[in-house]
N, C-alpha and C. Protein backbone atom coordinates (compact mmCIF):
# COMPACT_ATOMS: atom_id res chain seq x y z
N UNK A 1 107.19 308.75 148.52
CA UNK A 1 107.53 308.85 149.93
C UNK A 1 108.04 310.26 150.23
N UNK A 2 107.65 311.23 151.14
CA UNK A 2 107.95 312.43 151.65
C UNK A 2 108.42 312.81 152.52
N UNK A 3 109.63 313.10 153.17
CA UNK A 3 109.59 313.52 154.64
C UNK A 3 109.55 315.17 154.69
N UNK A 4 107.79 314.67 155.35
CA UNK A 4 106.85 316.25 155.30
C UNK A 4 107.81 316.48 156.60
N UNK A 5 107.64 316.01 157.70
CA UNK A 5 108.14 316.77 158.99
C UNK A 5 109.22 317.30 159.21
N UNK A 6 110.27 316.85 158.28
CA UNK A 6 111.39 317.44 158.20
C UNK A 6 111.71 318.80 157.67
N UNK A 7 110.51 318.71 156.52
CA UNK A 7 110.75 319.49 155.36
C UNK A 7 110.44 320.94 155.80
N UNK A 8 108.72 320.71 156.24
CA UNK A 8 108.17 321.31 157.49
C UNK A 8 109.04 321.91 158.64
N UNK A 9 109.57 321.58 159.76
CA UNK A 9 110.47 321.83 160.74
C UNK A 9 111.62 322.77 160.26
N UNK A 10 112.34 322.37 159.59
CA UNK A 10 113.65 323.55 159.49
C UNK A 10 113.05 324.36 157.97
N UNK A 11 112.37 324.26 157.38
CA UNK A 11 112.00 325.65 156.06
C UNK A 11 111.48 326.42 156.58
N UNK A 12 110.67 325.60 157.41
CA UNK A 12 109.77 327.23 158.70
C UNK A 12 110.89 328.08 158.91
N UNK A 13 111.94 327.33 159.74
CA UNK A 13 112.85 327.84 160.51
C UNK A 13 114.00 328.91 159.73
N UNK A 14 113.82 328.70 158.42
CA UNK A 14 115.12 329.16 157.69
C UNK A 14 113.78 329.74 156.76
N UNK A 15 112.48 330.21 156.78
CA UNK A 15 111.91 331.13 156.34
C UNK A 15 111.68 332.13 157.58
N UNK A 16 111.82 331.88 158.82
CA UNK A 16 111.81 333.04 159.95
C UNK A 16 113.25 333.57 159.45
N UNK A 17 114.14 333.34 159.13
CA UNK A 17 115.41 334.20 159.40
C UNK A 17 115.66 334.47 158.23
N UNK A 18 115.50 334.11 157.04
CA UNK A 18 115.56 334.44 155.55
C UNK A 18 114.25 335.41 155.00
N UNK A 19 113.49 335.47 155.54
CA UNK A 19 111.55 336.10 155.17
C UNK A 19 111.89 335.64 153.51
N UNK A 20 112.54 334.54 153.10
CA UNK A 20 112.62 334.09 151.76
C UNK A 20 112.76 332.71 151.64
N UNK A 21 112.22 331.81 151.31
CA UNK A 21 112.34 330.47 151.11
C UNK A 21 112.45 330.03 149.73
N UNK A 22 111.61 330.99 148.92
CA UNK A 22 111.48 330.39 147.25
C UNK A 22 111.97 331.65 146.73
N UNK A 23 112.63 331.98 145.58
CA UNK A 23 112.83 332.76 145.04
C UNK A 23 113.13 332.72 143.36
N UNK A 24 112.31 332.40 142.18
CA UNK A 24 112.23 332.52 141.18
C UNK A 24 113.95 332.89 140.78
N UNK A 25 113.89 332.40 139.12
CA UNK A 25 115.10 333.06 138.38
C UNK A 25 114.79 334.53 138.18
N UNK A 26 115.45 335.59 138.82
CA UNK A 26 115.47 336.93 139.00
C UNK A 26 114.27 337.70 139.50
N UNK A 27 114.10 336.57 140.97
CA UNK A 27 113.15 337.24 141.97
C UNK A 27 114.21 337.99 142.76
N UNK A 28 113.76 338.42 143.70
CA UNK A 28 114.21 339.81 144.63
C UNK A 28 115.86 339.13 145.95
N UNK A 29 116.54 339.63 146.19
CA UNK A 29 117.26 339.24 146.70
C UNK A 29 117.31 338.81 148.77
N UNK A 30 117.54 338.35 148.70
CA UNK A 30 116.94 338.32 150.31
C UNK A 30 118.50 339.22 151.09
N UNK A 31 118.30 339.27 152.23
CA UNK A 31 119.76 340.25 152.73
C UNK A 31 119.67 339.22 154.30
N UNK A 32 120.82 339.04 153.94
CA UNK A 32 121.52 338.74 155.13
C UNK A 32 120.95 338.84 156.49
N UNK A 33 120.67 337.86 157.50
CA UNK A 33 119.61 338.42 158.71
C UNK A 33 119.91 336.98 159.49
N UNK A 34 120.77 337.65 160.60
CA UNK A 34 121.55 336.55 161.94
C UNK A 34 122.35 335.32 161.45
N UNK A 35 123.43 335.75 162.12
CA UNK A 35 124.93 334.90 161.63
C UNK A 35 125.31 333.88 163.05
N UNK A 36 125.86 332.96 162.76
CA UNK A 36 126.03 331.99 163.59
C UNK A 36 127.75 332.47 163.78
N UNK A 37 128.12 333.15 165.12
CA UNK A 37 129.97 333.77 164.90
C UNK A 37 130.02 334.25 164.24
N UNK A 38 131.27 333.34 163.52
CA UNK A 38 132.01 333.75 162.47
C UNK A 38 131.62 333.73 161.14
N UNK A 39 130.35 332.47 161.23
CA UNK A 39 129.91 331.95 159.29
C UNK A 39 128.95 332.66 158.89
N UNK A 40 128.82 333.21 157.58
CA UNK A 40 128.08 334.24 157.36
C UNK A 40 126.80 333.89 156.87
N UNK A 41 126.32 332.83 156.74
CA UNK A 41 125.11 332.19 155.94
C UNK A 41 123.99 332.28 157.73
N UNK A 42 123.01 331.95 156.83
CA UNK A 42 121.69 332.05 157.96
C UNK A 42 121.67 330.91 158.34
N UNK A 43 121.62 330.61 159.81
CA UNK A 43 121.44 329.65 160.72
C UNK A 43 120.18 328.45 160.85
N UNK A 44 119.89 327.97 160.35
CA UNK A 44 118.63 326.94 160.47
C UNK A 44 118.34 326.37 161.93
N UNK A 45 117.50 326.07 162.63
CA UNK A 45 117.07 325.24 163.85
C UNK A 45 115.69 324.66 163.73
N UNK A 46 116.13 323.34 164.33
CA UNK A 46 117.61 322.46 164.40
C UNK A 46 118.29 322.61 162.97
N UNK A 47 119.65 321.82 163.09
CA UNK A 47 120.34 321.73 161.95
C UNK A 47 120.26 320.68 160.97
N UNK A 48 119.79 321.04 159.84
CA UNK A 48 119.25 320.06 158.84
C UNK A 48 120.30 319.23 158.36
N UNK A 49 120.41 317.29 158.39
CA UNK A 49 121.34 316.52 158.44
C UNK A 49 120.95 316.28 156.92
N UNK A 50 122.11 315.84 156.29
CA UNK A 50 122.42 315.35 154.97
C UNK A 50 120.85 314.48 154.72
N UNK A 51 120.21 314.48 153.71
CA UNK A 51 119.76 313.85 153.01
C UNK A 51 119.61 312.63 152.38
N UNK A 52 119.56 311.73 152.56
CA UNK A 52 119.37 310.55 151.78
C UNK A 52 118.70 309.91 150.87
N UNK A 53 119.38 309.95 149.62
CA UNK A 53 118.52 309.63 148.48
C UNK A 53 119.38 309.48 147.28
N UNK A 54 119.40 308.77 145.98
CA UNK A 54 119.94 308.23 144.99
C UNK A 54 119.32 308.97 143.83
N UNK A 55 120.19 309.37 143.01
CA UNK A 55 119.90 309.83 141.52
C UNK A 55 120.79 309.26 140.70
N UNK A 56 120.75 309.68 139.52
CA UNK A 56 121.53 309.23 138.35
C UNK A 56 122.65 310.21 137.86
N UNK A 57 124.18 310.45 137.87
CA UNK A 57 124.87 311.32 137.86
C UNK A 57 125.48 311.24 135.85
N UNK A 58 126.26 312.35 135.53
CA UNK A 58 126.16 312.14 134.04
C UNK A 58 126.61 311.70 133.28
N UNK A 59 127.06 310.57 134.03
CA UNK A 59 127.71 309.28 133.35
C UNK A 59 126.84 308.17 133.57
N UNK A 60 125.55 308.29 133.69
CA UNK A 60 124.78 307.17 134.08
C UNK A 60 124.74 306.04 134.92
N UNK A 61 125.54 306.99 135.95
CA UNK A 61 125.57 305.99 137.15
C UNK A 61 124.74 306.23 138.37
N UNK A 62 124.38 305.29 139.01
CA UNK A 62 123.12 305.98 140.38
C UNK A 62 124.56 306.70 141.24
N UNK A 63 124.30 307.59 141.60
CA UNK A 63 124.84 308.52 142.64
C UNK A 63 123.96 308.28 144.32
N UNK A 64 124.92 307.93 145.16
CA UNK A 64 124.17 307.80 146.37
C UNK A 64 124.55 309.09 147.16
N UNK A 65 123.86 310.20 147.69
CA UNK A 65 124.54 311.27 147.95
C UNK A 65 124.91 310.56 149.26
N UNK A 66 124.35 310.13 150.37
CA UNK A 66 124.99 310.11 151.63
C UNK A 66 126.33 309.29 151.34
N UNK A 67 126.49 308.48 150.80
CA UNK A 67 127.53 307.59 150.18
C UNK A 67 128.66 307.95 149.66
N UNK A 68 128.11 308.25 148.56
CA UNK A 68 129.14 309.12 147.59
C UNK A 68 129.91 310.81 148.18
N UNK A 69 129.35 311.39 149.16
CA UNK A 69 129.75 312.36 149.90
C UNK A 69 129.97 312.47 150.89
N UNK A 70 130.34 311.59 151.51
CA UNK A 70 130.90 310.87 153.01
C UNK A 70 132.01 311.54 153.59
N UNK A 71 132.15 312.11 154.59
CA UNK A 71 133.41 313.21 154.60
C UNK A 71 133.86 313.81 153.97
N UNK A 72 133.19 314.73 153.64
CA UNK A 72 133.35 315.81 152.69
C UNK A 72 132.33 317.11 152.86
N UNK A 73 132.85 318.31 152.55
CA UNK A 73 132.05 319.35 152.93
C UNK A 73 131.49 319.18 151.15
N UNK A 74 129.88 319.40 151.41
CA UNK A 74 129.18 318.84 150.67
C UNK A 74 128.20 320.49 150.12
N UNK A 75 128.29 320.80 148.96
CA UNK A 75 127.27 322.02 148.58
C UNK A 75 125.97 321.21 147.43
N UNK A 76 124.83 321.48 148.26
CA UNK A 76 123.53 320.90 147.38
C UNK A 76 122.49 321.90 147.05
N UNK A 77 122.65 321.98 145.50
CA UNK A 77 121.67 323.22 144.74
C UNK A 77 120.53 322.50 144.22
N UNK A 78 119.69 322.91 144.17
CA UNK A 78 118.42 322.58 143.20
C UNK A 78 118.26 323.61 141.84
N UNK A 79 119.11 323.38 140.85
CA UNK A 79 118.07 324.11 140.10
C UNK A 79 118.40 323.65 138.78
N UNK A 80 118.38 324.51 137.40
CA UNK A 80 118.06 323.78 135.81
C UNK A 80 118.93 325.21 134.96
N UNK A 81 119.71 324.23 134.09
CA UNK A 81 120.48 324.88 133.07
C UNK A 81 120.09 326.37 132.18
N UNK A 82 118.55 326.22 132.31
CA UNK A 82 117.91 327.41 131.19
C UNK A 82 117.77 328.38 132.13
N UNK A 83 117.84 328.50 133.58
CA UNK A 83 117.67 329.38 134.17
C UNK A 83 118.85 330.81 133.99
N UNK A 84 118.00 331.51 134.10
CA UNK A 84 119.09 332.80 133.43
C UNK A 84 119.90 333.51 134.26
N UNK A 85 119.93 333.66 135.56
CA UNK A 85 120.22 334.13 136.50
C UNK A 85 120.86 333.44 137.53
N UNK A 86 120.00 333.34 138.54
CA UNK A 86 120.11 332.39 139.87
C UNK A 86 121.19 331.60 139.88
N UNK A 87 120.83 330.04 139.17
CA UNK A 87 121.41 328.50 138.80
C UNK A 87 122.64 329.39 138.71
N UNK A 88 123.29 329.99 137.14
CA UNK A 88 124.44 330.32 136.84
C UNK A 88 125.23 330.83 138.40
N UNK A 89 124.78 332.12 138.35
CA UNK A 89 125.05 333.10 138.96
C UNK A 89 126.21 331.91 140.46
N UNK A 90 124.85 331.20 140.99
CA UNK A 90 125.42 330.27 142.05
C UNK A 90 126.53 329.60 142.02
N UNK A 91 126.62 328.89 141.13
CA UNK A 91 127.74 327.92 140.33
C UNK A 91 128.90 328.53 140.06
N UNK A 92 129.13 330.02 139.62
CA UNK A 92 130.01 331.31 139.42
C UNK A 92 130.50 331.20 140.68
N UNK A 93 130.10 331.54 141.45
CA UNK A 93 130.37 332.27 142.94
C UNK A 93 130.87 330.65 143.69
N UNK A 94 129.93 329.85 143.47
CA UNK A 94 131.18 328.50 144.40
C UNK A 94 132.42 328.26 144.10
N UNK A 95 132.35 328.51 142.12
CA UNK A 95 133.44 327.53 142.19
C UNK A 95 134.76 329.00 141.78
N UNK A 96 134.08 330.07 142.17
CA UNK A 96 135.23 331.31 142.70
C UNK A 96 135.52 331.15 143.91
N UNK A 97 134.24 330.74 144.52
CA UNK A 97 135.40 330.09 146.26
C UNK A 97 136.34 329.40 145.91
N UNK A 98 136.04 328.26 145.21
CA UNK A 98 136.73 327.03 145.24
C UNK A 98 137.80 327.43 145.07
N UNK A 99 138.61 328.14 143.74
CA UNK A 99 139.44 328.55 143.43
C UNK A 99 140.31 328.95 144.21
N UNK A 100 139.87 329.87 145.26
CA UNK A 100 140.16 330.79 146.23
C UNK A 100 141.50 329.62 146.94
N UNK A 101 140.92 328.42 147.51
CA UNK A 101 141.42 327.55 148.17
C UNK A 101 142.16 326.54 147.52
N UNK A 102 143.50 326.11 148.45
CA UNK A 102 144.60 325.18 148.58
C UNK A 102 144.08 323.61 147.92
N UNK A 103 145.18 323.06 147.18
CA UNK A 103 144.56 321.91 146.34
C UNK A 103 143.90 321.12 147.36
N UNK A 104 145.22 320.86 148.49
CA UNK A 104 144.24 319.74 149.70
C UNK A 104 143.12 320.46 150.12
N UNK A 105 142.33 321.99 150.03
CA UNK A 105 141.16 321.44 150.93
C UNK A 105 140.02 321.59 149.39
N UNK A 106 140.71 322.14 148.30
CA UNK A 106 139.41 321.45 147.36
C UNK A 106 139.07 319.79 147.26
N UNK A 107 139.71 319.60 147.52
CA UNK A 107 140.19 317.78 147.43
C UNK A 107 138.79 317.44 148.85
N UNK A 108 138.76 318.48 149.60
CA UNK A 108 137.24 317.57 150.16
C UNK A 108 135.86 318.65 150.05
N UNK A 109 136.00 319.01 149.20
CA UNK A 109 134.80 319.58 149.04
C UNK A 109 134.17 319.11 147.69
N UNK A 110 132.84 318.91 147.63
CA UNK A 110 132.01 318.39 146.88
C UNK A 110 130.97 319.50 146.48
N UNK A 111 130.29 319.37 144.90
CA UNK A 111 129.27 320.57 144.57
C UNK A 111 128.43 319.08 144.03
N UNK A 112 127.26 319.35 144.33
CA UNK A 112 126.17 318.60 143.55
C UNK A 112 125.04 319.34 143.20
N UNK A 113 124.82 319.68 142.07
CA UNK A 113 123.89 320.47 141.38
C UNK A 113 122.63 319.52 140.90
N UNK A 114 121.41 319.41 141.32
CA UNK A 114 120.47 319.01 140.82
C UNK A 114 119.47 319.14 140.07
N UNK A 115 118.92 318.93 139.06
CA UNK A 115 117.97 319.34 137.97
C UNK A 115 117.13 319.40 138.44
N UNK A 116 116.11 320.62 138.25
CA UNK A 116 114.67 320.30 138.63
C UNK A 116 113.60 320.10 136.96
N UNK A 117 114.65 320.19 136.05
CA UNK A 117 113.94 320.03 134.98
C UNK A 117 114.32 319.04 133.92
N UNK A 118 114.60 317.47 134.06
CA UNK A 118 115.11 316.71 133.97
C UNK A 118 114.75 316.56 132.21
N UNK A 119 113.54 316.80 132.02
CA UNK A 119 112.90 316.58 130.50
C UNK A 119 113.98 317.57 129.13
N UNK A 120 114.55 318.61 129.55
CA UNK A 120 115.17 319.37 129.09
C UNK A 120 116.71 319.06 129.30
N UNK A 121 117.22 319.06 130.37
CA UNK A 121 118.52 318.40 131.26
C UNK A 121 118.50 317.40 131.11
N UNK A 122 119.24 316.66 129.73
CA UNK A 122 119.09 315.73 129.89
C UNK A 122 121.08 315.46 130.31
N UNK A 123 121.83 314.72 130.41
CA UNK A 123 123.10 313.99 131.16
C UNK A 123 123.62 315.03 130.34
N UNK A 124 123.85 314.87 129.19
CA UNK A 124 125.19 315.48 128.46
C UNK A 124 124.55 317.22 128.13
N UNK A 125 123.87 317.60 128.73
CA UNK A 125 123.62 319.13 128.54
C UNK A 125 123.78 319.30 129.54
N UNK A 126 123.77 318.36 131.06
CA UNK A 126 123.75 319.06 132.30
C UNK A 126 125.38 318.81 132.28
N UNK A 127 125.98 318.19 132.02
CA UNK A 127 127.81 317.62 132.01
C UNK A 127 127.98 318.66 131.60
N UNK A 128 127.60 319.41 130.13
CA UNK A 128 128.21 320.62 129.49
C UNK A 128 128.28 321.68 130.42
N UNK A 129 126.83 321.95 131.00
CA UNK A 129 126.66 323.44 131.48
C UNK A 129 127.97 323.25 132.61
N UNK A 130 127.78 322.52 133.68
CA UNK A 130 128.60 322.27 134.71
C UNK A 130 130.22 322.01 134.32
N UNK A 131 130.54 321.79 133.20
CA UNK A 131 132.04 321.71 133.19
C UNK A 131 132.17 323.73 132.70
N UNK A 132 131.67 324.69 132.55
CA UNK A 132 131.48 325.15 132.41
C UNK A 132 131.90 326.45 133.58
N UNK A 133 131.65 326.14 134.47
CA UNK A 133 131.68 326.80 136.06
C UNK A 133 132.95 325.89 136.55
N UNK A 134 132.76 324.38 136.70
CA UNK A 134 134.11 323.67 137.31
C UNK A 134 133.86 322.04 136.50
N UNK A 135 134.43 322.06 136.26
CA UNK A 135 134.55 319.85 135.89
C UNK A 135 134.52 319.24 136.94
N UNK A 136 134.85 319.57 138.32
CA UNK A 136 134.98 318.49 139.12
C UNK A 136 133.70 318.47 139.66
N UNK A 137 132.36 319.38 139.58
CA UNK A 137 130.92 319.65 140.24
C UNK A 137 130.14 318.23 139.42
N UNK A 138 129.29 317.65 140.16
CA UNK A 138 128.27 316.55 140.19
C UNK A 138 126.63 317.02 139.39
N UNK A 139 126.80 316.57 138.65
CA UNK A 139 125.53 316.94 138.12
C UNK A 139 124.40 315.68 137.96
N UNK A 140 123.11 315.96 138.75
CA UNK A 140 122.14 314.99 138.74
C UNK A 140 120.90 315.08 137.90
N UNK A 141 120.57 313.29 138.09
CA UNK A 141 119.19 314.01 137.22
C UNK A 141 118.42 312.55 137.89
N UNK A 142 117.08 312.50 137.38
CA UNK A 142 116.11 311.36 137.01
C UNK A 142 115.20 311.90 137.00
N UNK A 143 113.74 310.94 137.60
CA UNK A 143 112.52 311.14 136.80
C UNK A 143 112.24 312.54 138.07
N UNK A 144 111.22 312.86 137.42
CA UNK A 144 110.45 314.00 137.75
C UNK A 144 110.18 313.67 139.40
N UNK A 145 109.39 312.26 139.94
CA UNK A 145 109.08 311.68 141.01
C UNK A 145 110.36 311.39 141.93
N UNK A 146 111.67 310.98 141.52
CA UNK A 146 112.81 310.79 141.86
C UNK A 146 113.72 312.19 142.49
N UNK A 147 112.89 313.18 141.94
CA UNK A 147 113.75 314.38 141.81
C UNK A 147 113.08 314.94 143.17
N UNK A 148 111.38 315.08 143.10
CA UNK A 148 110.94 315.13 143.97
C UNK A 148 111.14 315.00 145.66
N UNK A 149 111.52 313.61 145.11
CA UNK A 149 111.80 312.82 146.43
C UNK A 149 113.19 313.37 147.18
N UNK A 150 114.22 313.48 146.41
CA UNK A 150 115.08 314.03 146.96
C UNK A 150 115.19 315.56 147.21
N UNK A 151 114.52 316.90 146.50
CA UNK A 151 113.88 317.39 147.42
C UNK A 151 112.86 317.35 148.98
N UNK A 152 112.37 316.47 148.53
CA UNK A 152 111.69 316.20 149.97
C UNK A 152 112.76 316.12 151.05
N UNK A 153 113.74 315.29 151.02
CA UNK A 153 114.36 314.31 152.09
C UNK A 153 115.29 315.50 152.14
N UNK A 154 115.78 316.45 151.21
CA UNK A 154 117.23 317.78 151.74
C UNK A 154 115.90 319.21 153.05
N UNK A 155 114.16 318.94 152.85
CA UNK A 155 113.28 320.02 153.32
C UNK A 155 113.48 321.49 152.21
N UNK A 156 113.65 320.63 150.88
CA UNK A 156 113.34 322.18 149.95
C UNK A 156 111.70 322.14 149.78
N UNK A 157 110.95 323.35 149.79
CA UNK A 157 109.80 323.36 148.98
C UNK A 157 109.87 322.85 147.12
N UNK A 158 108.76 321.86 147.49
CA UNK A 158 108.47 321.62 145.97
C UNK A 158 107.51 321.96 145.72
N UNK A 159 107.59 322.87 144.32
CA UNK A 159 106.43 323.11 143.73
C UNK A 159 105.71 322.60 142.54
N UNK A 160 105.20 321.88 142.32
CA UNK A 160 104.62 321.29 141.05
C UNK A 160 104.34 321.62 139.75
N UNK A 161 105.32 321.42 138.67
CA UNK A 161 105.26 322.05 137.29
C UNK A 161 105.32 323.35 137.26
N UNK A 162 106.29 324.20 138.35
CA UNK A 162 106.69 325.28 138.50
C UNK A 162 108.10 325.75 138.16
N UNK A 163 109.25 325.46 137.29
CA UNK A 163 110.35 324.96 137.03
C UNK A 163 110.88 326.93 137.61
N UNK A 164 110.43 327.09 136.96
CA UNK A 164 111.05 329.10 137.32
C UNK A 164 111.21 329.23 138.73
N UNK A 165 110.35 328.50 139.65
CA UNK A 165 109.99 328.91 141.09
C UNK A 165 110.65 328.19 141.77
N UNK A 166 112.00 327.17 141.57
CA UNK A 166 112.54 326.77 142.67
C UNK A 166 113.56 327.44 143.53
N UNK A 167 113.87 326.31 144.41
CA UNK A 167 114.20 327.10 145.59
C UNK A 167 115.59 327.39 145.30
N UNK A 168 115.94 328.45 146.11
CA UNK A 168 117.16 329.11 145.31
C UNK A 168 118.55 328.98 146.38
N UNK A 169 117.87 328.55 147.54
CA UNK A 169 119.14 327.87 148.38
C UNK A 169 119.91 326.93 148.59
N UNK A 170 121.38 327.16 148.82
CA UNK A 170 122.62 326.41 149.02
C UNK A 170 122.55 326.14 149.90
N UNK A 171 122.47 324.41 150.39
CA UNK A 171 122.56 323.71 151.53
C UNK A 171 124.35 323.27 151.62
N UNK A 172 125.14 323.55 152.18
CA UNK A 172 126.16 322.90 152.84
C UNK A 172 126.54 322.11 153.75
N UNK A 173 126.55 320.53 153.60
CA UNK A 173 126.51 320.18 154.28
C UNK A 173 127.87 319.56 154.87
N UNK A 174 128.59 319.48 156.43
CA UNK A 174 129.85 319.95 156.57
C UNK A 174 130.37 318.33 156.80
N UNK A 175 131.55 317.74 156.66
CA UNK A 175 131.94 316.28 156.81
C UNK A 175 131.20 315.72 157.82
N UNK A 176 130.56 316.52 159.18
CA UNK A 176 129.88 316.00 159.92
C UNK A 176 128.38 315.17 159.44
N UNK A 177 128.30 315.69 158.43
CA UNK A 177 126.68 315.45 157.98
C UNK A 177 125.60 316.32 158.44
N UNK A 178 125.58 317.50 158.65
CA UNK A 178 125.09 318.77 159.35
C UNK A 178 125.16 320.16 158.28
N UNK A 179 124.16 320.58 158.24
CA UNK A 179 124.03 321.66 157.27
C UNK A 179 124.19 322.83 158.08
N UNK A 180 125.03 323.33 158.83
CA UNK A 180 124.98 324.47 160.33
C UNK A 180 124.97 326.10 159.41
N UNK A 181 124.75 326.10 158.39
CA UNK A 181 123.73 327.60 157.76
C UNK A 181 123.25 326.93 156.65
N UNK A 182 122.54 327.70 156.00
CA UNK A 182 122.61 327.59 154.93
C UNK A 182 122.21 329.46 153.61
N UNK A 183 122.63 329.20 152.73
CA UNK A 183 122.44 330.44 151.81
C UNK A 183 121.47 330.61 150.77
N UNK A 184 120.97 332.19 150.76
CA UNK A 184 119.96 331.91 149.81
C UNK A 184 120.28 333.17 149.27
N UNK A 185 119.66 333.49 148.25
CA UNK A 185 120.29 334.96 147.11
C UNK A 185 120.67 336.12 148.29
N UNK A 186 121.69 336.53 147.71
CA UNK A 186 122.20 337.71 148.68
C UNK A 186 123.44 337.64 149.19
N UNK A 187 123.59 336.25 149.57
CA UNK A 187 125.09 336.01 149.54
C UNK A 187 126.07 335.58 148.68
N UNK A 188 127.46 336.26 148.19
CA UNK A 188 128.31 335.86 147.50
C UNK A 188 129.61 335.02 147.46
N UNK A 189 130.36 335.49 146.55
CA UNK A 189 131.24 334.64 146.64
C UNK A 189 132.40 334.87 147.76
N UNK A 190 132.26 335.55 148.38
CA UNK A 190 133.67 336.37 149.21
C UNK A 190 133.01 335.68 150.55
N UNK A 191 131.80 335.19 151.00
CA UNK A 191 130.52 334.33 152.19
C UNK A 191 130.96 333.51 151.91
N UNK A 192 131.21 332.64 150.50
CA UNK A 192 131.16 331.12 150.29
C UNK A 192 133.01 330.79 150.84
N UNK A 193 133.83 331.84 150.35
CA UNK A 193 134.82 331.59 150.41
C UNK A 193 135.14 331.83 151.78
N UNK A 194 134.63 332.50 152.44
CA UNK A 194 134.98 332.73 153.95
C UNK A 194 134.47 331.74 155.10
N UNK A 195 133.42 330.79 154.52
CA UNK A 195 132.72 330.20 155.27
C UNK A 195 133.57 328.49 155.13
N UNK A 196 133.81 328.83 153.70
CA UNK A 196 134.20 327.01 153.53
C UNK A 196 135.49 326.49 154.17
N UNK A 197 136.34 327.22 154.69
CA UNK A 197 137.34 326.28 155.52
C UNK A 197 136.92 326.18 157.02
N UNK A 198 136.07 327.17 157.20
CA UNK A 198 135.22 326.86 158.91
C UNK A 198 134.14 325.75 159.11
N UNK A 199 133.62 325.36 157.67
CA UNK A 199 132.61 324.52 157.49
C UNK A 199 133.48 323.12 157.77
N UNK A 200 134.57 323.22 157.13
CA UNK A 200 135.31 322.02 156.96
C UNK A 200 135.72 321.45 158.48
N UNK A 201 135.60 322.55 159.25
CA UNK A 201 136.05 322.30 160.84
C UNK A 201 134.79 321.06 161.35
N UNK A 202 133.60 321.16 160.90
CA UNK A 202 132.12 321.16 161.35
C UNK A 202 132.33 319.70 161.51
């Protein structure tokens, strides 16, 4: 099951203002291009709503993201442990925001990191890498078709048996259930940290 029109509708939209949608582990960096105010990430239209879809988290439990992240400012990555660059690099820089901020407002923020290479990632290598950056970040997995699917339903491009080539953007999605920017290489950690208590307003 796919939701093409969705996926379609706002990647267009956040490839007009990014001229970057996919970007490989140590493809080219995209730069910054129209800010919504104050938040520094690129603006999507319309604004892409939380996702709905179930994986397996690394304790072998199904994870329901709309469920399980229910008021809460919500960060959703796509990518895989062997990646040398990107994946890390991302995970660095959130959970240096995180840091940045007061126990109560880490207390509603959520990281869910998703595998796109599940055959390799398997629970307790994706638990490792991720306690690694922060312990409290969500790490997912299942089948190849499962993984898919929930790409589909967040509007990332999927590419088929392309594991190097996924997409390299941070969807945030804010307690509202509303993703109102989102980030793709180029922005750091000093963006993530400046953006996440305004997100929390959302």
């Amino acid at each position: 099951m796919k939701s093409t029109s969705v996926r379609t509708r706002w990647a267009a939209a956040a490839l007009a203002a990014a001229a970057l949608l996919l970007a490989g582990c140590g493809g080219q960096k995209a730069t910054s291009a129209g800010q919504n105010a104050s938040l520094r990430g690129l603006v999507p239209q319309p604004l892409p709503s939380k996702p709905n879809f179930t994986l397996t988290d690394t304790a072998g439990r199904p994870f329901s993201f709309v469920a399980r992240t229910r008021g809460k400012l919500t960060y959703l990555y796509f990518g895989y442990t062997h990646c040398p660059n990107a994946c890390p690099a991302t995970m660095e820089e959130i959970a240096y925001a995180l840091k940045r901020q007061p126990t109560s407002v880490r207390q509603r923020v959520e990281v869910v990191f998703v595998t796109v290479d599940p055959r390799r990632d398997t629970r307790r290598v994706l638990r490792a890498w991720l306690d690694h950056f922060n312990k409290s970040f969500v790490g997912l997995t299942g089948s190849e078709q499962r993984i898919e699917v929930a790409e589909s339903a967040a509007g990332i491009p999927f590419v088929p048996g392309q594991v190097t080539t996924h997409s390299s953007m941070v969807l945030p999605y804010s307690p509202g259930g509303f993703a109102h920017i989102v980030y793709t290489q180029g922005f750091g950690p000093d963006d993530y940290a400046h953006d996440l208590p305004l997100l929390l307003r959302h």
